[in-house]
Protein backbone atom coordinates (compact mmCIF):
# COMPACT_ATOMS: atom_id res chain seq x y z
CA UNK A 1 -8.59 22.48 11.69
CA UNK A 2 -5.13 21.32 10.69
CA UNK A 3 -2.49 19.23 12.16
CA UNK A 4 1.54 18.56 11.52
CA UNK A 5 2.03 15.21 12.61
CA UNK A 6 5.62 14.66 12.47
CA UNK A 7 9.60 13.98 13.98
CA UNK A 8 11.84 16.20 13.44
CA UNK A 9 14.89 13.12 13.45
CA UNK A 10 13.45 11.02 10.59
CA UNK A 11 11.28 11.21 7.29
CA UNK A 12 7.47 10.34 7.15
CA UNK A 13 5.44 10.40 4.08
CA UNK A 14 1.38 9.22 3.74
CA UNK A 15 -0.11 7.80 0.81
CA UNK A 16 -3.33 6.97 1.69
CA UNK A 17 -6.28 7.93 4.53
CA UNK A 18 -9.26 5.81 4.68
CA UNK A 19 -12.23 6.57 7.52
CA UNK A 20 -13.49 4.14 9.87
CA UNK A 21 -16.54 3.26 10.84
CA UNK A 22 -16.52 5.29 14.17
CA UNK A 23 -15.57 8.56 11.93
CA UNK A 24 -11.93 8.22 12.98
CA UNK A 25 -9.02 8.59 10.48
CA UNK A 26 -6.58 5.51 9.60
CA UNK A 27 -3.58 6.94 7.50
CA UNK A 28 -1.19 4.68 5.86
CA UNK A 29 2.36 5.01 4.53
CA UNK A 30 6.11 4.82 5.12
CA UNK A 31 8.79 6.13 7.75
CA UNK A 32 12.31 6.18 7.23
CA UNK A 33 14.14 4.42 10.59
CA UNK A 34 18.10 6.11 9.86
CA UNK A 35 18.96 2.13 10.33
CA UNK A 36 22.09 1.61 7.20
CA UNK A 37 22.86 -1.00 5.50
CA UNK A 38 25.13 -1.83 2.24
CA UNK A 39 22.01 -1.63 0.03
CA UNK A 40 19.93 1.71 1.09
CA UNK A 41 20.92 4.46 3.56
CA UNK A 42 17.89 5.09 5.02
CA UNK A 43 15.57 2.17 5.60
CA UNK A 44 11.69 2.82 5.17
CA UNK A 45 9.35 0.87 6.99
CA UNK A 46 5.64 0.74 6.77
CA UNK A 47 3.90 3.51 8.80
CA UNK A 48 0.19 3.10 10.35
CA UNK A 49 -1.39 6.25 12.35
CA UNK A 50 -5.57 6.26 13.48
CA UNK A 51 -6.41 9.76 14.70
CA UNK A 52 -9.87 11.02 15.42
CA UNK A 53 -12.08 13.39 14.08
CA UNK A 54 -10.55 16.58 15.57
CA UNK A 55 -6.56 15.14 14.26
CA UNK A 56 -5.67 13.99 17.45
CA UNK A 57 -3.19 11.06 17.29
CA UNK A 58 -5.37 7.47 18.82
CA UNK A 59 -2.75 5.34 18.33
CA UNK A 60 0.35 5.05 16.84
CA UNK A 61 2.26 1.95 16.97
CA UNK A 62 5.98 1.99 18.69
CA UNK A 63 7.52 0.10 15.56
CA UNK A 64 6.59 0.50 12.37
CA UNK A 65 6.37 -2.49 10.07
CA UNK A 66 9.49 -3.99 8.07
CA UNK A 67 9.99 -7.20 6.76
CA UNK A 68 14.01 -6.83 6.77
CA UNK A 69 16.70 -3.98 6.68
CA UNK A 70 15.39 -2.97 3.13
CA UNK A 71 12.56 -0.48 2.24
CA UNK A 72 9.40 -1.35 2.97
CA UNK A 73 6.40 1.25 1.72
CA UNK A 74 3.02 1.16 2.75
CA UNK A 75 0.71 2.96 -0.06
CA UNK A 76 -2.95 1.75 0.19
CA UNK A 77 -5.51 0.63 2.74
CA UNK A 78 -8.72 -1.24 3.01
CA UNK A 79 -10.35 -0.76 6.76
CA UNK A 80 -12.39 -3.77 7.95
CA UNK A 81 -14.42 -4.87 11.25
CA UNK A 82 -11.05 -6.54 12.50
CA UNK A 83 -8.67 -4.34 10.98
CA UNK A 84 -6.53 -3.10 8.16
CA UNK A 85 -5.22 -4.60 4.69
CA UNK A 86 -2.53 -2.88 3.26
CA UNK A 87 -0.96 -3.07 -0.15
CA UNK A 88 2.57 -1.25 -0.89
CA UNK A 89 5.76 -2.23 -2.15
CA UNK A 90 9.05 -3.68 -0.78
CA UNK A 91 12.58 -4.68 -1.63
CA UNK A 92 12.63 -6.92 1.72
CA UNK A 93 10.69 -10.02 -0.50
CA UNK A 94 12.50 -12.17 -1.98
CA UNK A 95 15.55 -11.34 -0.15
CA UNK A 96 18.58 -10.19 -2.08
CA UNK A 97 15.87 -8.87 -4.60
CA UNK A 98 17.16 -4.92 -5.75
CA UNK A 99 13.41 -4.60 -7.49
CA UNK A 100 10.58 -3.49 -5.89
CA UNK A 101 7.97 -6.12 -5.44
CA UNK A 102 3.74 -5.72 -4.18
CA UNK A 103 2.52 -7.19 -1.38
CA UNK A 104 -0.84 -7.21 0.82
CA UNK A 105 -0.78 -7.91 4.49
CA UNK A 106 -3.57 -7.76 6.96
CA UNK A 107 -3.37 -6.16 10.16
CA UNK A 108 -5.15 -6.19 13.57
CA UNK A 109 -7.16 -2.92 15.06
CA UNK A 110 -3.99 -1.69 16.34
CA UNK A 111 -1.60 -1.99 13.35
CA UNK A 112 0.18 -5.72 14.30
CA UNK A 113 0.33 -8.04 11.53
CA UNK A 114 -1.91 -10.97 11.97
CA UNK A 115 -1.90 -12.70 8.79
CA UNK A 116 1.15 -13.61 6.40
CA UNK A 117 2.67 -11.48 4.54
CA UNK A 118 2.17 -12.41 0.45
CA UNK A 119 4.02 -10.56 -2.52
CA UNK A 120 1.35 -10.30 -5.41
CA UNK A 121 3.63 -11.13 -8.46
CA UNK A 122 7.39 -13.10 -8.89
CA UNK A 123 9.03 -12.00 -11.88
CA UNK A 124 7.89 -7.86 -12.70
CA UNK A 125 8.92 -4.90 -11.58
CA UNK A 126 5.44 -3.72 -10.04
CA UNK A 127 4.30 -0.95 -7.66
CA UNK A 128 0.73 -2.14 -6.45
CA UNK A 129 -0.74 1.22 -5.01
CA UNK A 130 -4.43 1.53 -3.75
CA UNK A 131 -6.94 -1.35 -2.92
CA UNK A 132 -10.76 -0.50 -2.59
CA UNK A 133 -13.37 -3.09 -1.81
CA UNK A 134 -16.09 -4.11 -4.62
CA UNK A 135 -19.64 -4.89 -4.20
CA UNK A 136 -18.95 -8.72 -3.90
CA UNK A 137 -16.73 -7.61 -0.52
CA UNK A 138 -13.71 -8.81 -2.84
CA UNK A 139 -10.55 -6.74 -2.97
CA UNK A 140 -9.42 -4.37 -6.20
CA UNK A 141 -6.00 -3.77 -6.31
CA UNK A 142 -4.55 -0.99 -9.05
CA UNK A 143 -1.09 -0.11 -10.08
CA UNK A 144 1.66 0.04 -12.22
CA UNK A 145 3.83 -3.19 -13.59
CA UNK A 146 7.25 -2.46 -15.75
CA UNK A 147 7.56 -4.65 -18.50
CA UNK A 148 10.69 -4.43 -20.90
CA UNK A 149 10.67 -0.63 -19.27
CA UNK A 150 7.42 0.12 -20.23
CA UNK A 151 4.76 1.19 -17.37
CA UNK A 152 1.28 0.19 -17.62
CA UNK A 153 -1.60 0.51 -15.32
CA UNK A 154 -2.40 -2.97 -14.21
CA UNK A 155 -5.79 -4.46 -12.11
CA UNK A 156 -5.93 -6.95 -9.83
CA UNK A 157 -9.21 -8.78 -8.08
CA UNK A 158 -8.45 -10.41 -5.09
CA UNK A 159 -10.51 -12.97 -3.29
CA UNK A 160 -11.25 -11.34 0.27
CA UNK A 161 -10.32 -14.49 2.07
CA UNK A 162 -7.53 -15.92 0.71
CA UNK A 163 -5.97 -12.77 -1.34
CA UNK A 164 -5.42 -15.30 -4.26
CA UNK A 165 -5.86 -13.34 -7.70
CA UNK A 166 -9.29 -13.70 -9.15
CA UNK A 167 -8.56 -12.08 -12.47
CA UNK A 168 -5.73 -9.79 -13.73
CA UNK A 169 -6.01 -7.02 -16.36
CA UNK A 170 -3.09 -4.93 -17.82
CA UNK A 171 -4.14 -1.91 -19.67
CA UNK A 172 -1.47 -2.38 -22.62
CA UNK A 173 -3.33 -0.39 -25.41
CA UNK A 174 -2.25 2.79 -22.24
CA UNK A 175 1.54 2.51 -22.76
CA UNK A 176 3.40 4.60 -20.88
CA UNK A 177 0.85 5.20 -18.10
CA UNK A 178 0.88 5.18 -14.43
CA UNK A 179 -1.96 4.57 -11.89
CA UNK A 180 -2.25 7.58 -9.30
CA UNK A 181 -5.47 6.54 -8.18
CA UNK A 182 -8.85 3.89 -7.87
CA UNK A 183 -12.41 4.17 -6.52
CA UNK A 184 -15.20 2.11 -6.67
CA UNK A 185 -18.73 3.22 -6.70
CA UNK A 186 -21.94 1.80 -7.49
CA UNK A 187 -20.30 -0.96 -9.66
CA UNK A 188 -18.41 1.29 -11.58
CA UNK A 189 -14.08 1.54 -11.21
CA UNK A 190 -12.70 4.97 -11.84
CA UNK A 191 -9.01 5.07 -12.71
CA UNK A 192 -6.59 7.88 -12.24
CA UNK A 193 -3.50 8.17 -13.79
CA UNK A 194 -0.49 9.51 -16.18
CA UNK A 195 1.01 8.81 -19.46
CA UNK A 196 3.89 10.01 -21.39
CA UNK A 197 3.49 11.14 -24.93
């Protein structure tokens, strides 16, 4: 089968689809809300949608999630028992701040925030993109940071509880280079990405 899941008065774009444990689909990314303001015309807000197995739409919340009338861009998700952790990447935090900025929220079983929202770095320009779950039930986030305007792919292990950084790694000797994508499986962390050359 296929589906086109869409509205015809605004822009939707998905990033990531994880399945649940009941076989049902949990898609993740952003929607743009037409609401203007002096800093973007088009405000994006984070996006949730669970269909089931045949495409059909379970739930899809009323609002989607922003943090203030700036973009805010859901890109990867981790499904639990309780719900959803997200990672993406917003202008909203710190406020005033014209750089994009990563963040990780959790979410209930029906897409409402239920723990406080936290920004993964202060002073980079970084675009945190995926987040997969290791063996230890910690997090692993992957991405790209901009450093005197040079990408790198960047690595991040988060403690499941708190989503305080356990260790850091920045893949410097990869200049140029983007992360596109991260799995883990059976202890082992595959990394997809680009460089320039």
């Amino acid at each position: 089968w296929t589906k086109t899941i869409s509205d015809s008065l605004i822009n939707q774009e998905a990033y990531d689809l994880q399945v649940t444990s009941s076989g049902d689909f949990l898609i993740v990314g952003y929607t743009e809300t037409g609401e203007i303001s002096a800093s973007v015309s088009n405000q994006k807000d984070i996006f949730q949608l669970l269909l089931d197995s045949e495409g059909n739409i379970i739930w899809q919340p009323p609002n989607a999630i922003g943090f203030s009338i700036d973009n805010d861009i859901g890109h990867g998700v981790h499904v639990e028992n309780d719900g959803y952790v997200i990672v993406g990447n917003t202008k909203s935090r710190p406020v005033g701040s014209t750089q994009y900025r990563s963040f990780i929220i959790k979410t209930n079983l029906y897409g409402s925030i239920n723990s406080e929202f936290k920004t993964l770095f202060e002073t980079e320009i970084d675009y945190m993109n995926f987040i997969r779950v290791l063996p230890d039930n910690n997090y692993l986030v992957s991405g790209t940071i901009v450093s005197d305007n040079i990408p790198n792919i960047y690595l991040l292990k988060l403690n499941y509880q708190n989503r305080e950084i356990i260790w850091e790694k920045s893949f410097t000797d990869l200049q140029d280079s983007y992360c596109t994508g991260l799995e883990v499986e059976n202890n082992e962390i595959l990394i997809l990405g680009t460089r320039r050359t």
